[in-house]
PDB file of N, CA and C in Angstrom:
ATOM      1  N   UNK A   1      22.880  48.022 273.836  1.00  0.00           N
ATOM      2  CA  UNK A   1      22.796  48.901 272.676  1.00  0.00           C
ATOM      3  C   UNK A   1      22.784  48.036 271.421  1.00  0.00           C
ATOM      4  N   UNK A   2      22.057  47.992 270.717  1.00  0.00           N
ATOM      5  CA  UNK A   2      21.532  47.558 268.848  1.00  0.00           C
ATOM      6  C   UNK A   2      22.166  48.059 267.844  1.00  0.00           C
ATOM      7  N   UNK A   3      22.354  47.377 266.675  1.00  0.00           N
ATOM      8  CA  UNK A   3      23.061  48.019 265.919  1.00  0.00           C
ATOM      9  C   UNK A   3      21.716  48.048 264.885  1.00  0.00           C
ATOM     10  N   UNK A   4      22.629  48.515 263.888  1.00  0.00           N
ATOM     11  CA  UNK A   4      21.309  49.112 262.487  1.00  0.00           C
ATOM     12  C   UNK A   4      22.228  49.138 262.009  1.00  0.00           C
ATOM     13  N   UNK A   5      22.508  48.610 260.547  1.00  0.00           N
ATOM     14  CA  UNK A   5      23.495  48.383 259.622  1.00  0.00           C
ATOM     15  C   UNK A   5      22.967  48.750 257.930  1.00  0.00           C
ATOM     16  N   UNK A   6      23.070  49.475 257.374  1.00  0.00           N
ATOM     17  CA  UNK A   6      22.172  50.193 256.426  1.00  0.00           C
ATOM     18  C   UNK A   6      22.539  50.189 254.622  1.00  0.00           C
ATOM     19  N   UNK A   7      22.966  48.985 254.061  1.00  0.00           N
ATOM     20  CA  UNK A   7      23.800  49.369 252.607  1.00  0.00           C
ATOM     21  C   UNK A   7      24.859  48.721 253.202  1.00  0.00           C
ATOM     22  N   UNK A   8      25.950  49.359 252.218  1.00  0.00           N
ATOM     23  CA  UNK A   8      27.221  48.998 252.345  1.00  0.00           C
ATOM     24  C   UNK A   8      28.244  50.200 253.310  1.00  0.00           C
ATOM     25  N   UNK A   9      27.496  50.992 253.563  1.00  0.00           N
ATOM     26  CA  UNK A   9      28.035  51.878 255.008  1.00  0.00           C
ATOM     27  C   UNK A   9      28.726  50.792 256.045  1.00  0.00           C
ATOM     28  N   UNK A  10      29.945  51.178 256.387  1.00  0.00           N
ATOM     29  CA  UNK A  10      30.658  50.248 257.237  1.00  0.00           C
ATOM     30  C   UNK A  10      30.760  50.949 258.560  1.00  0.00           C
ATOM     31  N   UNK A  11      29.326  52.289 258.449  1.00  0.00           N
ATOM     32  CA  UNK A  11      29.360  53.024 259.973  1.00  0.00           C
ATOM     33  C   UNK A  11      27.698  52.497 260.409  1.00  0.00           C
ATOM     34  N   UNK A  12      27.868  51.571 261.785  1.00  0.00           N
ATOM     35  CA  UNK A  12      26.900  51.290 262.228  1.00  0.00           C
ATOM     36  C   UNK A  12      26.901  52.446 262.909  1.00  0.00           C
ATOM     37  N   UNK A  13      24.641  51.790 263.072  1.00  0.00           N
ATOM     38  CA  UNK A  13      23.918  53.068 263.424  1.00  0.00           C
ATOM     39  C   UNK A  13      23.608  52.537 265.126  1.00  0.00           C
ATOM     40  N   UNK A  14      23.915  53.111 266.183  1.00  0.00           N
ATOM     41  CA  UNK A  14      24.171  52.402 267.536  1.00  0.00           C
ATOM     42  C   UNK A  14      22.055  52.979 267.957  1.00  0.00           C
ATOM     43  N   UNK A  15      21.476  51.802 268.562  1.00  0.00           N
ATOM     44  CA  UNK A  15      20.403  52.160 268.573  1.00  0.00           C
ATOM     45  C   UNK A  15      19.904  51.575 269.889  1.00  0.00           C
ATOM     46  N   UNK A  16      19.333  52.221 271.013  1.00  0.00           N
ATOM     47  CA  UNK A  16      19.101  51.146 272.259  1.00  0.00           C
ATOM     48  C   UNK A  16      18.518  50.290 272.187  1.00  0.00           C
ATOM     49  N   UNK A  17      18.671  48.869 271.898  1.00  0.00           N
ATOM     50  CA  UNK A  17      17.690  47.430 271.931  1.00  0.00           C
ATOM     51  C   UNK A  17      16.089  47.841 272.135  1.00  0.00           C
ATOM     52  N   UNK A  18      15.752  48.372 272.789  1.00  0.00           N
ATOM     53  CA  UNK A  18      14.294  48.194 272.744  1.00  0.00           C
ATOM     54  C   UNK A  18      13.313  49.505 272.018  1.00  0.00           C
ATOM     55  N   UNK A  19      14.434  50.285 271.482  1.00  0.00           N
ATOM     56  CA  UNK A  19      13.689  51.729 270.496  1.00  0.00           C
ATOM     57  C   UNK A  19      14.325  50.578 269.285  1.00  0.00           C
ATOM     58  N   UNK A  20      15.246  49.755 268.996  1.00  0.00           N
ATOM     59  CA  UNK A  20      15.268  49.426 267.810  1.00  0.00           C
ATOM     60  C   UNK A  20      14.368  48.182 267.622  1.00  0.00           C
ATOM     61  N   UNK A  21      14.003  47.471 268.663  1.00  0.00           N
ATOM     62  CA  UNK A  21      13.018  46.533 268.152  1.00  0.00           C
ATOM     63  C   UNK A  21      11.783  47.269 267.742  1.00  0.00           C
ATOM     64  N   UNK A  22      11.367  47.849 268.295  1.00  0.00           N
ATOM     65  CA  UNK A  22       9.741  49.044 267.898  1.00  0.00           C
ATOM     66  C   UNK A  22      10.323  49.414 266.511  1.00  0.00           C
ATOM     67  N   UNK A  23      11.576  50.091 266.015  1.00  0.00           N
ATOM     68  CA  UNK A  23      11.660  50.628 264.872  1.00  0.00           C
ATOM     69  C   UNK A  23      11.987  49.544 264.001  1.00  0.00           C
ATOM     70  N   UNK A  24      12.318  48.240 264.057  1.00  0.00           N
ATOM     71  CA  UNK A  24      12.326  46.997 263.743  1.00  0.00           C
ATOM     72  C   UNK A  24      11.015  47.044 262.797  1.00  0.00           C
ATOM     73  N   UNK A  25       9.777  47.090 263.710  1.00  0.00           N
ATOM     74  CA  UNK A  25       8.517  46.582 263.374  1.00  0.00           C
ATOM     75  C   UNK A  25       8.208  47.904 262.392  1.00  0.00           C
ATOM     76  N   UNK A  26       8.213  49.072 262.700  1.00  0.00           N
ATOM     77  CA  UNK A  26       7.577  50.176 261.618  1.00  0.00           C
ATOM     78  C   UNK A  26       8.158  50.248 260.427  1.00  0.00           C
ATOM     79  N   UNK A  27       9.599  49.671 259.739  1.00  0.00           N
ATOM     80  CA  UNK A  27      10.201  49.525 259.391  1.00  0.00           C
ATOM     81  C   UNK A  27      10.143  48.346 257.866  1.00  0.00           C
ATOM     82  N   UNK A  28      10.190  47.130 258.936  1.00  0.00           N
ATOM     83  CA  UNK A  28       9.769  46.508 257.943  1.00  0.00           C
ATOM     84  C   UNK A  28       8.583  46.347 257.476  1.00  0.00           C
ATOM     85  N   UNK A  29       7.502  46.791 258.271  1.00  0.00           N
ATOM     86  CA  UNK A  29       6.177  47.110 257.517  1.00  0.00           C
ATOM     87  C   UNK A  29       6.083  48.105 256.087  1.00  0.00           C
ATOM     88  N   UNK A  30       6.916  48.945 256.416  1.00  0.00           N
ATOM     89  CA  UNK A  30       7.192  50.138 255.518  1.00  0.00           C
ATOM     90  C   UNK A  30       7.873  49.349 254.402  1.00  0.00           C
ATOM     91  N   UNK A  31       8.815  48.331 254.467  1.00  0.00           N
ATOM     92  CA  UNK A  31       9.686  47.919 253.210  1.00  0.00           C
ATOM     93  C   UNK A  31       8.835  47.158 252.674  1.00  0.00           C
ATOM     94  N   UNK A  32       8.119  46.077 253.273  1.00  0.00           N
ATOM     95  CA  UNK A  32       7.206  44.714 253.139  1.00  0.00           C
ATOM     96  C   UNK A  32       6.250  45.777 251.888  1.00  0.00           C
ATOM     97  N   UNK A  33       5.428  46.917 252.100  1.00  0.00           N
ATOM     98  CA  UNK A  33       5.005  47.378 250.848  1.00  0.00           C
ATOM     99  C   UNK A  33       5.486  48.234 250.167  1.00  0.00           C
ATOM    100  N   UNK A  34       6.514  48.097 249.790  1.00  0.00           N
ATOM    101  CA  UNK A  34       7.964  48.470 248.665  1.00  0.00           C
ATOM    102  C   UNK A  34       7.987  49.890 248.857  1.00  0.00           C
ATOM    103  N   UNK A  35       7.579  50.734 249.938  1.00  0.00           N
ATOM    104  CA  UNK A  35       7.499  52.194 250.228  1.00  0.00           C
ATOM    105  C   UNK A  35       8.868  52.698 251.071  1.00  0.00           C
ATOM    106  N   UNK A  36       9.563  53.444 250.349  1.00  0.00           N
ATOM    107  CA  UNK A  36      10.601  53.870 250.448  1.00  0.00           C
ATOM    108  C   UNK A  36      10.144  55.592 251.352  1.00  0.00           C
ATOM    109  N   UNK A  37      11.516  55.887 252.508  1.00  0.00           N
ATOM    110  CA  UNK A  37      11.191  56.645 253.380  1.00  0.00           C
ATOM    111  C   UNK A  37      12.292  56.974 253.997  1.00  0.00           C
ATOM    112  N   UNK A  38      12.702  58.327 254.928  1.00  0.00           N
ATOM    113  CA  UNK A  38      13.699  58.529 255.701  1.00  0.00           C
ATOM    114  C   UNK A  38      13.329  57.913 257.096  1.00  0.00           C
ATOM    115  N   UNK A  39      14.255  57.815 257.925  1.00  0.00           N
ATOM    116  CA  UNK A  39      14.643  57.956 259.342  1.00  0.00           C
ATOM    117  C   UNK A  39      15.687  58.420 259.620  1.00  0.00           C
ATOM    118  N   UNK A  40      14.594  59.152 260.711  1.00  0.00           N
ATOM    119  CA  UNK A  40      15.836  60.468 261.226  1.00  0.00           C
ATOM    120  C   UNK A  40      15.754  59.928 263.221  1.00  0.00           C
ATOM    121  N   UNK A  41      17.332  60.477 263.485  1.00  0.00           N
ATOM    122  CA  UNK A  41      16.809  60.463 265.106  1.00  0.00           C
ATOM    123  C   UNK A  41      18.155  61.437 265.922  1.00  0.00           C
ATOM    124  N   UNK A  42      18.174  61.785 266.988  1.00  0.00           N
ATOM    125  CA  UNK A  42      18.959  62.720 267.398  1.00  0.00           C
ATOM    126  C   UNK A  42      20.511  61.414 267.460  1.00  0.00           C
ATOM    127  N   UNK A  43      21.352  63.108 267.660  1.00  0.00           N
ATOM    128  CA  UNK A  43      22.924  61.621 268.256  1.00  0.00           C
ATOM    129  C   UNK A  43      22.439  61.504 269.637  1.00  0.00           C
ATOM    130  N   UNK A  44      23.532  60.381 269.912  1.00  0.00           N
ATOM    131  CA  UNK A  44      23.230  60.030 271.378  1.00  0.00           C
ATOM    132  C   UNK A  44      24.292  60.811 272.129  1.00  0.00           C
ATOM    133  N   UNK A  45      24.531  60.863 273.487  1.00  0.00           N
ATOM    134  CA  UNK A  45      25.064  62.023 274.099  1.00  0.00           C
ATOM    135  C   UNK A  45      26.837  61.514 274.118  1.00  0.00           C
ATOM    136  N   UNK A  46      26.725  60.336 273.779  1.00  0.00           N
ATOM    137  CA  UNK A  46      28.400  59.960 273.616  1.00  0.00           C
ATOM    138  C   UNK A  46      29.102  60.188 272.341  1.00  0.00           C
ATOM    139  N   UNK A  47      28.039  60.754 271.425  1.00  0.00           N
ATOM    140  CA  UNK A  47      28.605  61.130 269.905  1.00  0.00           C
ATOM    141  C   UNK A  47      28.622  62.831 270.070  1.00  0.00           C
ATOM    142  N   UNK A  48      29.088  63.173 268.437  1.00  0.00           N
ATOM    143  CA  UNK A  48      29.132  64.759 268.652  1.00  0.00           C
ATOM    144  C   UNK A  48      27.450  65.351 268.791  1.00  0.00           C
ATOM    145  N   UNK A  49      27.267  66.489 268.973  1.00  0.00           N
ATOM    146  CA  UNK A  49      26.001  66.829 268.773  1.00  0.00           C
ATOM    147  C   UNK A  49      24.976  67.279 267.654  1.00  0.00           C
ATOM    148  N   UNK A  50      23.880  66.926 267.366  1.00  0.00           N
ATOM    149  CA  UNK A  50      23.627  66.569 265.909  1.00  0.00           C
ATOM    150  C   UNK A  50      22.470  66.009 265.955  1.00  0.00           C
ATOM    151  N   UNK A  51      21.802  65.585 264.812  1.00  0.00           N
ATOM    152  CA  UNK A  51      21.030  64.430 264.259  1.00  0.00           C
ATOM    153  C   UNK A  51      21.180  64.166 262.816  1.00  0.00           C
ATOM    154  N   UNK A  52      20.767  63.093 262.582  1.00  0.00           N
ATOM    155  CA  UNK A  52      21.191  62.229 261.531  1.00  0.00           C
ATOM    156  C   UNK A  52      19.788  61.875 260.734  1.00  0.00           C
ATOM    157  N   UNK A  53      20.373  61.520 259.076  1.00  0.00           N
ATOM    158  CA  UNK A  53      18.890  61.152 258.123  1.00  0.00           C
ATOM    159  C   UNK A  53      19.623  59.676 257.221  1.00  0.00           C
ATOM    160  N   UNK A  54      18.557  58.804 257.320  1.00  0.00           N
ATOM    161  CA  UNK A  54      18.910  58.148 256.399  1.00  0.00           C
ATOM    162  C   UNK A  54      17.948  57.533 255.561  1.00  0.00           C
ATOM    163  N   UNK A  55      18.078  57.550 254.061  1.00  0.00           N
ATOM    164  CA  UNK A  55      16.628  57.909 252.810  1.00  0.00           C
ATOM    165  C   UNK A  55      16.840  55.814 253.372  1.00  0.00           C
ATOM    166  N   UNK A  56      15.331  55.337 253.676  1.00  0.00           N
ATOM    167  CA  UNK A  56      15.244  53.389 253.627  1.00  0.00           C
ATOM    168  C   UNK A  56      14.977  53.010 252.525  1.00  0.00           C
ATOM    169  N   UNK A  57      15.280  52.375 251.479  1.00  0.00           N
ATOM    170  CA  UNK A  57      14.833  51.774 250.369  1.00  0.00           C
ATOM    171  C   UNK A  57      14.150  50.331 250.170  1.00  0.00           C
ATOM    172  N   UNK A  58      13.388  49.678 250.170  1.00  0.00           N
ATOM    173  CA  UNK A  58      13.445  48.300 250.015  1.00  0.00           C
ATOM    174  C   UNK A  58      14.568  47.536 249.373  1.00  0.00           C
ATOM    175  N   UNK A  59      15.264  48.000 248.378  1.00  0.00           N
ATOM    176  CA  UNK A  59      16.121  47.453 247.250  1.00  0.00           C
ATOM    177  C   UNK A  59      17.842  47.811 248.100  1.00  0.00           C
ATOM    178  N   UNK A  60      17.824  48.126 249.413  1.00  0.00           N
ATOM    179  CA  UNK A  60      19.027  48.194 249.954  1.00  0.00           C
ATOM    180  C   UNK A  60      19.091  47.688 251.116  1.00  0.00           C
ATOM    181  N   UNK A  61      19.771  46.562 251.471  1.00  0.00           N
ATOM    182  CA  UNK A  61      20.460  45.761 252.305  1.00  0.00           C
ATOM    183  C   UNK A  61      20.189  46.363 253.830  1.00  0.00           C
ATOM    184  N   UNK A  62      19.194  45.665 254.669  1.00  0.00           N
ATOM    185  CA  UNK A  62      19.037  46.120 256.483  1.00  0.00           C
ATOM    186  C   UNK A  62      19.379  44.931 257.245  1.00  0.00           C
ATOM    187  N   UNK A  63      19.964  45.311 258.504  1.00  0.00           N
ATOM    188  CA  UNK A  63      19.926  44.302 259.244  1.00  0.00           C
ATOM    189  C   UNK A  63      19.890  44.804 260.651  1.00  0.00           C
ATOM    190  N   UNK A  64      19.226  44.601 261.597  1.00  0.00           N
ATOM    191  CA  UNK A  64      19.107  44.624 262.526  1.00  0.00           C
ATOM    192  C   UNK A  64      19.815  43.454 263.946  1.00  0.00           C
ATOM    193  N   UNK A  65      20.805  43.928 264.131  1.00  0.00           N
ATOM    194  CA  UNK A  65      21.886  43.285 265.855  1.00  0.00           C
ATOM    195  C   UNK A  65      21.276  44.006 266.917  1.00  0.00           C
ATOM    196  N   UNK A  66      20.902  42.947 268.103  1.00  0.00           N
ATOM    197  CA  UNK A  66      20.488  43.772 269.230  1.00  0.00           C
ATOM    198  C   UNK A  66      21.635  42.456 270.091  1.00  0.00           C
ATOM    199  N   UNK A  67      21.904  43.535 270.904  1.00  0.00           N
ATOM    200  CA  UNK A  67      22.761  42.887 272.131  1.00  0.00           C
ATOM    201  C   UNK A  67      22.091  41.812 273.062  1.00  0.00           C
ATOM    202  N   UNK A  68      20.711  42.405 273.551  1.00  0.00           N
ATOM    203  CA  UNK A  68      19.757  41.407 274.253  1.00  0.00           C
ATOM    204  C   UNK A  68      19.453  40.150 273.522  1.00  0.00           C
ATOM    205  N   UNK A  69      19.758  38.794 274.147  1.00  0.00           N
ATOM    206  CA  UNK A  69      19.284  37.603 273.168  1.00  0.00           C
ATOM    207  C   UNK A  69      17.785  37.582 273.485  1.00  0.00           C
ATOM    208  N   UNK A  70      16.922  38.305 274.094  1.00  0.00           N
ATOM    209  CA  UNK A  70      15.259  37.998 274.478  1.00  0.00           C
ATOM    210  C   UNK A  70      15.014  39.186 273.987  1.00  0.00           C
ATOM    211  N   UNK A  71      13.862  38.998 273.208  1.00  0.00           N
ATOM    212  CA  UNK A  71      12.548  40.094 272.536  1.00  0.00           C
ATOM    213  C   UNK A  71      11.939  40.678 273.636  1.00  0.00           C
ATOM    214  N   UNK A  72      11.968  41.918 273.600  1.00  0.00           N
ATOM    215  CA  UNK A  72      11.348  42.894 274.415  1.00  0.00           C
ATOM    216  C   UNK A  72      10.151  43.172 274.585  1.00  0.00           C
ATOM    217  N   UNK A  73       9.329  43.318 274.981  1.00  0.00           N
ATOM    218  CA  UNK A  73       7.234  42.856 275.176  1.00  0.00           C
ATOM    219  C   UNK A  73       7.317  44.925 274.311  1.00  0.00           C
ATOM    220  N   UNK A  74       6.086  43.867 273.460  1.00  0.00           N
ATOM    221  CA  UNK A  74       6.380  45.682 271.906  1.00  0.00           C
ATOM    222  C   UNK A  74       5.354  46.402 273.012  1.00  0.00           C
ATOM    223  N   UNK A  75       5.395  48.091 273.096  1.00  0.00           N
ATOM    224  CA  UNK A  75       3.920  48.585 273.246  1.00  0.00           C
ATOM    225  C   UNK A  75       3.667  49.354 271.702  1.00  0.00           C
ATOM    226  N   UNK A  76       2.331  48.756 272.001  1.00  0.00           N
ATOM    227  CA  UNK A  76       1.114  49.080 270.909  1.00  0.00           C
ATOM    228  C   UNK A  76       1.765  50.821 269.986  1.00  0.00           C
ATOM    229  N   UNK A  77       1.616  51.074 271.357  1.00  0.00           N
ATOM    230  CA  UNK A  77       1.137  52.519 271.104  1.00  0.00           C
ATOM    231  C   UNK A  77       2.585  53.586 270.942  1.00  0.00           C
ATOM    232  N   UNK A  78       3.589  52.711 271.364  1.00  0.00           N
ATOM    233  CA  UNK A  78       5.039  53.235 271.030  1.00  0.00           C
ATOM    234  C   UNK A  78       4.866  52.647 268.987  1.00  0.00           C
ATOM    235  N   UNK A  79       4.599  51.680 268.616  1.00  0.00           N
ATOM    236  CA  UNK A  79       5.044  51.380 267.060  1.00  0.00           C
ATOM    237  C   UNK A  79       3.556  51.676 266.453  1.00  0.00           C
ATOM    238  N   UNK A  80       2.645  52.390 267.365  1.00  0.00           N
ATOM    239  CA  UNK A  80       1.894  53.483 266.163  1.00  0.00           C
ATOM    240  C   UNK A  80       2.323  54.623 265.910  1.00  0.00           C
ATOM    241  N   UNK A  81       2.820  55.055 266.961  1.00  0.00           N
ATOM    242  CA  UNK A  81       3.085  56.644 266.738  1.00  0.00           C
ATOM    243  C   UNK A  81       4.619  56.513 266.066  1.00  0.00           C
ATOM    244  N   UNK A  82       5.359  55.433 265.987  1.00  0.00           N
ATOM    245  CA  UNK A  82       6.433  55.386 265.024  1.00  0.00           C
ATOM    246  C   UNK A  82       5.568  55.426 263.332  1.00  0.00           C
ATOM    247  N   UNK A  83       4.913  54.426 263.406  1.00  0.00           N
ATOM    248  CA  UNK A  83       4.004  54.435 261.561  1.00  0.00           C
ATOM    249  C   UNK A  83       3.177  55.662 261.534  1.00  0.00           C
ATOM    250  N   UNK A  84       2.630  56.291 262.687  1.00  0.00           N
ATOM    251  CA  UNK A  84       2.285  57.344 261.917  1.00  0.00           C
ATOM    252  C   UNK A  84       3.314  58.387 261.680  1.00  0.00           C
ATOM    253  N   UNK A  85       4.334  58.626 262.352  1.00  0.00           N
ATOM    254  CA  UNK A  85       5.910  59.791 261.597  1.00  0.00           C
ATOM    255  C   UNK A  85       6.146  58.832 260.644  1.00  0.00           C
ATOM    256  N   UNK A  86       6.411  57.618 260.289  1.00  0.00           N
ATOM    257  CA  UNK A  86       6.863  57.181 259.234  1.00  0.00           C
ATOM    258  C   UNK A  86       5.945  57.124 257.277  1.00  0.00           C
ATOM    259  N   UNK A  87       4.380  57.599 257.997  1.00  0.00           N
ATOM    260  CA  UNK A  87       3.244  57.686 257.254  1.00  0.00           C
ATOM    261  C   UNK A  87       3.623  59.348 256.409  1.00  0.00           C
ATOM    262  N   UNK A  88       4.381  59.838 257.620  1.00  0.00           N
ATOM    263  CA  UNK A  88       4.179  61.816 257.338  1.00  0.00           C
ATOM    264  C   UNK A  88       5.476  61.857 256.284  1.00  0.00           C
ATOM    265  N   UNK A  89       5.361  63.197 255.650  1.00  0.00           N
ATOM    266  CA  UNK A  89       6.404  63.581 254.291  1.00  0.00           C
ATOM    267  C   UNK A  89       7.948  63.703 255.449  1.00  0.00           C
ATOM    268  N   UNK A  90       8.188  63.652 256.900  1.00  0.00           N
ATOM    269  CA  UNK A  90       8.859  63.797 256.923  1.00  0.00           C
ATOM    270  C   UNK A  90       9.625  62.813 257.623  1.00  0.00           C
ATOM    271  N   UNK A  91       8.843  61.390 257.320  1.00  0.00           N
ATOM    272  CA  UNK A  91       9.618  59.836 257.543  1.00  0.00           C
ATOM    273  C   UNK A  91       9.215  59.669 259.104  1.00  0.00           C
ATOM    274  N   UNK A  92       9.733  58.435 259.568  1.00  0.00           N
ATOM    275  CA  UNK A  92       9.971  57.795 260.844  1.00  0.00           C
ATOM    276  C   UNK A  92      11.445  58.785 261.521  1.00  0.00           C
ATOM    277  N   UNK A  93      10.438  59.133 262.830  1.00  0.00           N
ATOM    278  CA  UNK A  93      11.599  60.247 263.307  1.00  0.00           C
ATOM    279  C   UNK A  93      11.293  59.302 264.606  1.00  0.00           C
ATOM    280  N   UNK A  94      12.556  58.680 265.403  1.00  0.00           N
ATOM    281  CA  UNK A  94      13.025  57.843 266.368  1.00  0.00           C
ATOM    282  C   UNK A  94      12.814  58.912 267.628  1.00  0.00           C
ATOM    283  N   UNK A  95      11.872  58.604 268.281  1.00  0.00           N
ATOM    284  CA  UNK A  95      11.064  58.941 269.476  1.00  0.00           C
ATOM    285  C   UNK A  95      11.362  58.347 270.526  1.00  0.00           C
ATOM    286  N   UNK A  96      11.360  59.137 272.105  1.00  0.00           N
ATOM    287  CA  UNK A  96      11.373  58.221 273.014  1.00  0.00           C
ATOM    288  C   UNK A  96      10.309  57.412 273.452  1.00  0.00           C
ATOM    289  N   UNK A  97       9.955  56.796 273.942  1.00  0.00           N
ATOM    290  CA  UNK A  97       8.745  55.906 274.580  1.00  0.00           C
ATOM    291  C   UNK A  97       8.214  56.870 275.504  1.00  0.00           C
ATOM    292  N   UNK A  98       6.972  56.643 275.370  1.00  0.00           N
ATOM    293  CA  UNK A  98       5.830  57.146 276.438  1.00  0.00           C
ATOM    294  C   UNK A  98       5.478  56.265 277.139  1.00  0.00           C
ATOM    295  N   UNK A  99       5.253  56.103 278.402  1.00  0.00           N
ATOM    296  CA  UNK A  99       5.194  54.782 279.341  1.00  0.00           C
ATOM    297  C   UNK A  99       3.736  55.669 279.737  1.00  0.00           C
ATOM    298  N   UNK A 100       2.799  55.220 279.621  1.00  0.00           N
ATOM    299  CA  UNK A 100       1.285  55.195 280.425  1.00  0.00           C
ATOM    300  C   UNK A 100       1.235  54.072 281.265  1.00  0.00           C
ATOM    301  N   UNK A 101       1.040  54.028 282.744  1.00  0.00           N
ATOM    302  CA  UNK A 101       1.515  52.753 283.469  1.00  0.00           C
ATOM    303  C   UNK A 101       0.115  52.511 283.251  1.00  0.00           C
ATOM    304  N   UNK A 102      -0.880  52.716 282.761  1.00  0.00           N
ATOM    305  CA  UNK A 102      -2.568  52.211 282.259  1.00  0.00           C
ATOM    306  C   UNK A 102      -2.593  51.693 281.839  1.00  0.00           C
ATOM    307  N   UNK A 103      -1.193  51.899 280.723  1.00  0.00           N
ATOM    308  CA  UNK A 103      -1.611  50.750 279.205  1.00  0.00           C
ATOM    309  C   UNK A 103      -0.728  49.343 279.500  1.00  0.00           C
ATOM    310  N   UNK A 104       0.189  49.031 280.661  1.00  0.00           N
ATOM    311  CA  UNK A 104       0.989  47.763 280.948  1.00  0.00           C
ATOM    312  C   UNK A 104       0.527  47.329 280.786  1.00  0.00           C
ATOM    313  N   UNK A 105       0.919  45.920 280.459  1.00  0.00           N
ATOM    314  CA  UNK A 105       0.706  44.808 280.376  1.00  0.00           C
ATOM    315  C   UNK A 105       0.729  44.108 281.954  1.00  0.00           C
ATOM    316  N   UNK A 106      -0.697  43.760 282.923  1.00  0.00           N
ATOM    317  CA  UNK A 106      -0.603  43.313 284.169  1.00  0.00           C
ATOM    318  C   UNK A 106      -0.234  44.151 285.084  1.00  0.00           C
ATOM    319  N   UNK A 107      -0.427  45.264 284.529  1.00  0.00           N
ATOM    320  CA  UNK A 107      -0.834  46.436 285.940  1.00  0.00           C
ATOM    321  C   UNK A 107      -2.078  46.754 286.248  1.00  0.00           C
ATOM    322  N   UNK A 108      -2.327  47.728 287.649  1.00  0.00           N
ATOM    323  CA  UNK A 108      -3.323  47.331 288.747  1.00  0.00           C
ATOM    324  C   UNK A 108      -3.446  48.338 288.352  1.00  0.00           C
ATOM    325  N   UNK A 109      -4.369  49.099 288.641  1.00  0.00           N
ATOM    326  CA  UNK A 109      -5.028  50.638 289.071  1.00  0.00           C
ATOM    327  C   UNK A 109      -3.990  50.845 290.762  1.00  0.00           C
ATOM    328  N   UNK A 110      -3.672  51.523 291.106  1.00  0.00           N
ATOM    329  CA  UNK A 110      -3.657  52.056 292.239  1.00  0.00           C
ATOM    330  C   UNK A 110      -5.146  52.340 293.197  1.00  0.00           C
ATOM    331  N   UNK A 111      -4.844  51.698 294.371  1.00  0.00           N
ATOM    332  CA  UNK A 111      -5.828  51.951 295.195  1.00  0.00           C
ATOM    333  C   UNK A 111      -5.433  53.071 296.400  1.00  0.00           C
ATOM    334  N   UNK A 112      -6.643  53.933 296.835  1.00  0.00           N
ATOM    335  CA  UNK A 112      -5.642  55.182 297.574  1.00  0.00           C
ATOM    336  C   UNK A 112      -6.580  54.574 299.214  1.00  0.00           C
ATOM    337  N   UNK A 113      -5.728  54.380 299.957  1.00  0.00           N
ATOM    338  CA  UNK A 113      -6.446  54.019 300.716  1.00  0.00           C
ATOM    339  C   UNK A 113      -7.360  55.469 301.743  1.00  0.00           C
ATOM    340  N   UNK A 114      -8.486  55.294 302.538  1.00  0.00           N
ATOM    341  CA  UNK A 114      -9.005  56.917 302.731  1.00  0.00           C
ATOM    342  C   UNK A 114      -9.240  56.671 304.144  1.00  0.00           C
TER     343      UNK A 114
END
C-alpha cells in the first residue's frame, strides 16, 4: 500500500502501489502544466464508508511513498483513461484497472485446439 501525502495535512492518503504509480503519472502531467484539479476516489473497505475529494494545486507540496522498491510496468491505457477523468470538470476520479489480456505486454493469443 502507497502513500499520497498532500500540503501540510498530517492525514496520509493510503493508495495501492500500482493505482498510485498510474495516478503518479496523470498527475504530474497535470501539475507540470500549472493546471490545477480535484481527485476523488472511493474509501477503501478498512476505512469508514465514503469517498473522498481533494482540490491538486501546483503551488502545494505532493509526494508520493510506495512500499514496493521496483516500478510497476505502467498500462497505456489504465493512465489514459486516468487523463481523460482528469481532462473532465469533474477531475481525476481513481479507477480500477481494466486488464485486456490483448493489450500485455508478451502475451500469446490463445490457441483452441479442434
Amino acid at each position: 500500500m502507497g502513500t499520497l501525502y498532500y500540503g501540510d495535512s498530517g492525514t496520509p492518503i493510503g493508495i495501492e502501489d500500482r493505482a498510485l504509480a498510474h495516478l503518479k503519472i496523470a498527475i504530474t502531467t497535470k501539475l507540470r502544466r500549472a493546471e490545477s484539479f480535484t481527485l476523488s476516489w472511493q474509501h477503501p473497505e478498512d476505512e469508514p464508508r465514503g469517498r473522498s475529494t481533494i482540490w491538486l494545486h501546483p503551488s502545494i507540496s505532493l509526494r508520493f511513498v510506495f512500499d514496493d522498491p521496483e516500478s510497476p510496468e505502467l498500462s497505456r491505457d489504465w493512465v489514459e483513461e486516468l487523463m481523460r477523468s482528469a481532462n473532465s470538470t469533474g477531475g481525476i476520479i481513481l479507477i480500477e484497472e481494466h486488464i485486456d489480456p490483448g493489450h500485455l505486454v508478451g502475451s500469446q493469443p490463445e490457441h483452441v485446439a479442434g
